[in-house]
N, C-alpha and C. Protein backbone atom coordinates (compact mmCIF):
# COMPACT_ATOMS: atom_id res chain seq x y z
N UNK A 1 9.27 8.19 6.82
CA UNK A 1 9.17 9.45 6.10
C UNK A 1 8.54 10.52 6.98
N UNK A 2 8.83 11.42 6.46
CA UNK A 2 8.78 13.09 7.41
C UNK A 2 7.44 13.39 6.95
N UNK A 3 6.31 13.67 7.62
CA UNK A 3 4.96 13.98 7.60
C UNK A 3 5.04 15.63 6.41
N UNK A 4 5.67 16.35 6.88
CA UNK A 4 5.50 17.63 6.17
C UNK A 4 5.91 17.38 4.76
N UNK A 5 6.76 15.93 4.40
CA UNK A 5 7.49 15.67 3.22
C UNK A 5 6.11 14.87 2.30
N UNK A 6 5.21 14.13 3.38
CA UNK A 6 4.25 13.32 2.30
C UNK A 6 3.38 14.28 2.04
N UNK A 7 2.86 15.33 3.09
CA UNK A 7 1.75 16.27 2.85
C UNK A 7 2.52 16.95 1.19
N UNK A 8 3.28 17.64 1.16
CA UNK A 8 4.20 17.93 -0.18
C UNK A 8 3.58 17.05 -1.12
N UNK A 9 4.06 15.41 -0.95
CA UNK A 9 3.88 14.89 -2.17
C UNK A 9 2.31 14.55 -2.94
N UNK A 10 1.55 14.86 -1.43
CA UNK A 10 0.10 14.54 -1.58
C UNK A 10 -0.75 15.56 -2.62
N UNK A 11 -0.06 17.05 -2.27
CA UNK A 11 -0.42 18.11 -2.85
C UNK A 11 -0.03 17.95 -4.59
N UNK A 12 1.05 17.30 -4.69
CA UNK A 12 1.50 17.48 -6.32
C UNK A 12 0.57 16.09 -6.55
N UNK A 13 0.22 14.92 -6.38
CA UNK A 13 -0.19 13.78 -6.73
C UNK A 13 -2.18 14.51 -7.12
N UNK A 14 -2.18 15.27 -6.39
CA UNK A 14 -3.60 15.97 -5.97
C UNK A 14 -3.91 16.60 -7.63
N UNK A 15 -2.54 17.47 -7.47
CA UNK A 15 -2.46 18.52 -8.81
C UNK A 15 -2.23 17.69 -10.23
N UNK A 16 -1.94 16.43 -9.75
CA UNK A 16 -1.42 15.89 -11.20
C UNK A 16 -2.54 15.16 -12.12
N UNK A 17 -3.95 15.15 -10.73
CA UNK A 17 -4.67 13.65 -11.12
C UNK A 17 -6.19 14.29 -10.99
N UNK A 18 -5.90 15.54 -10.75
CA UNK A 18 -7.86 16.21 -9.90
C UNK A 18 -7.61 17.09 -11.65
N UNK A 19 -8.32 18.23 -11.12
CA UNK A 19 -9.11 18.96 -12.25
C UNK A 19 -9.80 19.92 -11.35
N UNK A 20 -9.65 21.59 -11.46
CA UNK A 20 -10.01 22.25 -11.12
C UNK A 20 -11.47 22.26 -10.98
N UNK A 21 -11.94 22.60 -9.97
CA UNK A 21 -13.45 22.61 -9.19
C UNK A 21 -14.10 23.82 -9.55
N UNK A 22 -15.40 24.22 -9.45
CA UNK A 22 -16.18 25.11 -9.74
C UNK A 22 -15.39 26.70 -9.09
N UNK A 23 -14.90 26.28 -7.44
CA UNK A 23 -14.35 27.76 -7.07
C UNK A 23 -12.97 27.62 -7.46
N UNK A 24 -11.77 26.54 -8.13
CA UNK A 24 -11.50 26.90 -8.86
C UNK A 24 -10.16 26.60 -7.92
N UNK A 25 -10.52 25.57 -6.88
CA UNK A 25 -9.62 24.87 -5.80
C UNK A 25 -9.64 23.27 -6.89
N UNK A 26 -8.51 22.81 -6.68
CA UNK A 26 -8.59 21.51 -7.61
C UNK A 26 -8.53 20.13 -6.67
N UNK A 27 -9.83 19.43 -7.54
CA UNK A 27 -10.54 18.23 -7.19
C UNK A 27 -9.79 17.22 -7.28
N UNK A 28 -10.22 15.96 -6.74
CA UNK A 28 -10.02 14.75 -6.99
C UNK A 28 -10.75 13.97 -6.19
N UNK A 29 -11.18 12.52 -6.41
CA UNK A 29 -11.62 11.26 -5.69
C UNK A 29 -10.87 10.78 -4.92
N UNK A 30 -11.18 10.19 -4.02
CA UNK A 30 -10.67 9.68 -3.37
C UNK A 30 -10.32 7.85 -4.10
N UNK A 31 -11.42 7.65 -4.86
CA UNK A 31 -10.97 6.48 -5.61
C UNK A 31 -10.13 6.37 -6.82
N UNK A 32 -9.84 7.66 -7.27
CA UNK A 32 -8.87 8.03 -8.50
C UNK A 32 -7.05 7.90 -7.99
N UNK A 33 -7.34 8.61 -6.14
CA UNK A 33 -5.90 8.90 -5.81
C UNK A 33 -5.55 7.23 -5.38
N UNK A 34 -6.88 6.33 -4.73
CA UNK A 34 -6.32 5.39 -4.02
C UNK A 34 -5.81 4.59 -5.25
N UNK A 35 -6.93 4.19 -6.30
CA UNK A 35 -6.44 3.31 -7.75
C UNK A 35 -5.18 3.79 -8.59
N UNK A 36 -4.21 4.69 -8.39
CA UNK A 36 -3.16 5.04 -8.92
C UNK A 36 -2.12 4.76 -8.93
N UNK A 37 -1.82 4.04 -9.69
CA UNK A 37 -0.17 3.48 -9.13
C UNK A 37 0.76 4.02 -8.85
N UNK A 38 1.20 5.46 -9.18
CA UNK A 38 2.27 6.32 -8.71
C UNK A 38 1.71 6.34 -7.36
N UNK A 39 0.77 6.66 -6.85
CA UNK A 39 0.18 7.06 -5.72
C UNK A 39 0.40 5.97 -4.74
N UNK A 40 0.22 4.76 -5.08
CA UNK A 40 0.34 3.24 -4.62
C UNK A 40 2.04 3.33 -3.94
N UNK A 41 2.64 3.35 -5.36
CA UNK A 41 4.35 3.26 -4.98
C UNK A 41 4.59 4.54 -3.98
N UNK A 42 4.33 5.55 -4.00
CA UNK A 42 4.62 7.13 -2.71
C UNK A 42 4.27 6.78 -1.59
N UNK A 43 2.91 6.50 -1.37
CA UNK A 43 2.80 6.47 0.16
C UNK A 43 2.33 4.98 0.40
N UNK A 44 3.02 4.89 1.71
CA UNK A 44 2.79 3.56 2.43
C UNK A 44 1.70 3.78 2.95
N UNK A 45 0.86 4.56 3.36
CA UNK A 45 -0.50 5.14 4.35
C UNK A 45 -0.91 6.27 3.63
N UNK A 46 -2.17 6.13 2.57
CA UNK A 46 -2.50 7.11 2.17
C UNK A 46 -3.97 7.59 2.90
N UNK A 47 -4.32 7.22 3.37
CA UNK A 47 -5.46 7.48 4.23
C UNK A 47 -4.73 8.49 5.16
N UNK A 48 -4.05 7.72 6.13
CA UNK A 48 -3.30 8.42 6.93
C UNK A 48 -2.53 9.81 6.42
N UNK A 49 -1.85 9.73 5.05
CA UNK A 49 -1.32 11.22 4.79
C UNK A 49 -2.44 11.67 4.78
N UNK A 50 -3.58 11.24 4.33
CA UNK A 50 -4.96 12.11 3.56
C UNK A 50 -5.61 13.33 5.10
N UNK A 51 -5.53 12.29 6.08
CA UNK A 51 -5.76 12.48 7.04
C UNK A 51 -5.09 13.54 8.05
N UNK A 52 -3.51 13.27 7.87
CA UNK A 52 -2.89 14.62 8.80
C UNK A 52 -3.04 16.12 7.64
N UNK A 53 -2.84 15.84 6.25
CA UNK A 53 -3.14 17.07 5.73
C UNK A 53 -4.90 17.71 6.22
N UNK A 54 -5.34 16.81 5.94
CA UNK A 54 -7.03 17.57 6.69
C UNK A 54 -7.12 18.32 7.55
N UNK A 55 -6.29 17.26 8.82
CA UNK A 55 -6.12 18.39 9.90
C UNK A 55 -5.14 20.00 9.82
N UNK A 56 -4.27 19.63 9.18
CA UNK A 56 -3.59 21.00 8.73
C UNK A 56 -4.29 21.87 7.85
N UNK A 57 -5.62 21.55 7.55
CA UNK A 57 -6.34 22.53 6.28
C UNK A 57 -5.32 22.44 5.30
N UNK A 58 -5.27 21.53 4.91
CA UNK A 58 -4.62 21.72 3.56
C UNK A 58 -5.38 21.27 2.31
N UNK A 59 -5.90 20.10 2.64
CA UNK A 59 -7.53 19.60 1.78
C UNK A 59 -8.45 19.26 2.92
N UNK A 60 -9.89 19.00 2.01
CA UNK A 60 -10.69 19.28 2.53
C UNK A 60 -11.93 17.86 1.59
N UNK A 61 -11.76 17.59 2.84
CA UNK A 61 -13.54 15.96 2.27
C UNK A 61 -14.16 16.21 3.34
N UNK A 62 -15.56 15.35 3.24
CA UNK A 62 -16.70 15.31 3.90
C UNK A 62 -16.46 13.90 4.89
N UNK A 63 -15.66 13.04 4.33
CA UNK A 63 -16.23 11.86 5.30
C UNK A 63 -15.02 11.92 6.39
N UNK A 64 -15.43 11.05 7.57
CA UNK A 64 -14.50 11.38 8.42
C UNK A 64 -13.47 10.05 8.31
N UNK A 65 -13.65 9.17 7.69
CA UNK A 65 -12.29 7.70 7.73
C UNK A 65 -12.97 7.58 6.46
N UNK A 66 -11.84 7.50 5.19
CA UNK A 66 -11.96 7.04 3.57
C UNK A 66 -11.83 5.41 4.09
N UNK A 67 -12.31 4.80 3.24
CA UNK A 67 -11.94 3.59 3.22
C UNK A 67 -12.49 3.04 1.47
N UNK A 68 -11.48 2.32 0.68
CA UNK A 68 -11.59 2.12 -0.35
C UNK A 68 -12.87 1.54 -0.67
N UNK A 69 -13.37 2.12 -2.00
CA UNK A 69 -14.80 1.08 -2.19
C UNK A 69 -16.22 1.44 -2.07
N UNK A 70 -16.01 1.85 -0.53
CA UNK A 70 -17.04 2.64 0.42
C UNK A 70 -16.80 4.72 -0.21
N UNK A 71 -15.64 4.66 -0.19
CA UNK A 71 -15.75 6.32 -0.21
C UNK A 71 -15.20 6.60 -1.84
N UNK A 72 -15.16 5.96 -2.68
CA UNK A 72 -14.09 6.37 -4.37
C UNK A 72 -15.01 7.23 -4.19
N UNK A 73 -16.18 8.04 -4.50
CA UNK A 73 -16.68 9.10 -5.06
C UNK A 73 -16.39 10.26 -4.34
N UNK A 74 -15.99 10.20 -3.16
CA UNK A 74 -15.77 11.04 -2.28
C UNK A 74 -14.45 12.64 -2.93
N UNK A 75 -14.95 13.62 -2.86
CA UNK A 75 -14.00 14.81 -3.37
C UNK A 75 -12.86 15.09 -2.73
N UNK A 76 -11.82 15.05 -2.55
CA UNK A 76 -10.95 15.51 -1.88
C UNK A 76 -10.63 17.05 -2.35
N UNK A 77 -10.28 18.04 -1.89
CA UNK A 77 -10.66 19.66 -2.31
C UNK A 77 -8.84 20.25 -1.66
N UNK A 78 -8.40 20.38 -2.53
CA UNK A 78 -7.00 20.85 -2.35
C UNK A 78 -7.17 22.43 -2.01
N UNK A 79 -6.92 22.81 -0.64
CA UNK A 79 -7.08 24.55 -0.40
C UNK A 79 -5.82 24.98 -0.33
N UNK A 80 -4.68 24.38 -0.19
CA UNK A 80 -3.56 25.25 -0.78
C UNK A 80 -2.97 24.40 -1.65
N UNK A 81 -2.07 25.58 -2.50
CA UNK A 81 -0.99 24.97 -3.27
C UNK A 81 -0.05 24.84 -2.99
């Protein structure tokens, strides 16, 4: 699969499952997106999509490698739509 095609699907999975944040950019866990089964069946590497969108500023977390377990509380911060 085409990188610009999962960043896409990451953004609607983002929008379907977060809840708008205080500035009003919409939230999610990182343990909400990994425990999801739609999310499960989309990407084969969700770390990895999680990861090239970061670098594109497209969302935005604090830790630098998610890893299940260790990071569920962690925010993932969607800056575009």
């Amino acid at each position: 699969m085409n990188v610009e095609h999962e960043v896409g699907l990451l953004k609607d999975e983002i929008k379907r499952l977060g809840s708008p944040g205080p500035d009003g950019n919409v939230c999610v866990t990182f343990g909400v997106l990994f425990n999801d089964d739609r999310c499960a069946n989309i990407f084969e590497a969700l770390v990895g999509t999680l990861k090239a969108a970061k670098k594109r500023k497209i969302i935005k977390y604090e830790a630098e490698l998610l890893l299940q377990g260790v990071h569920d509380n962690v925010e993932i911060v969607l800056l575009q739509e």
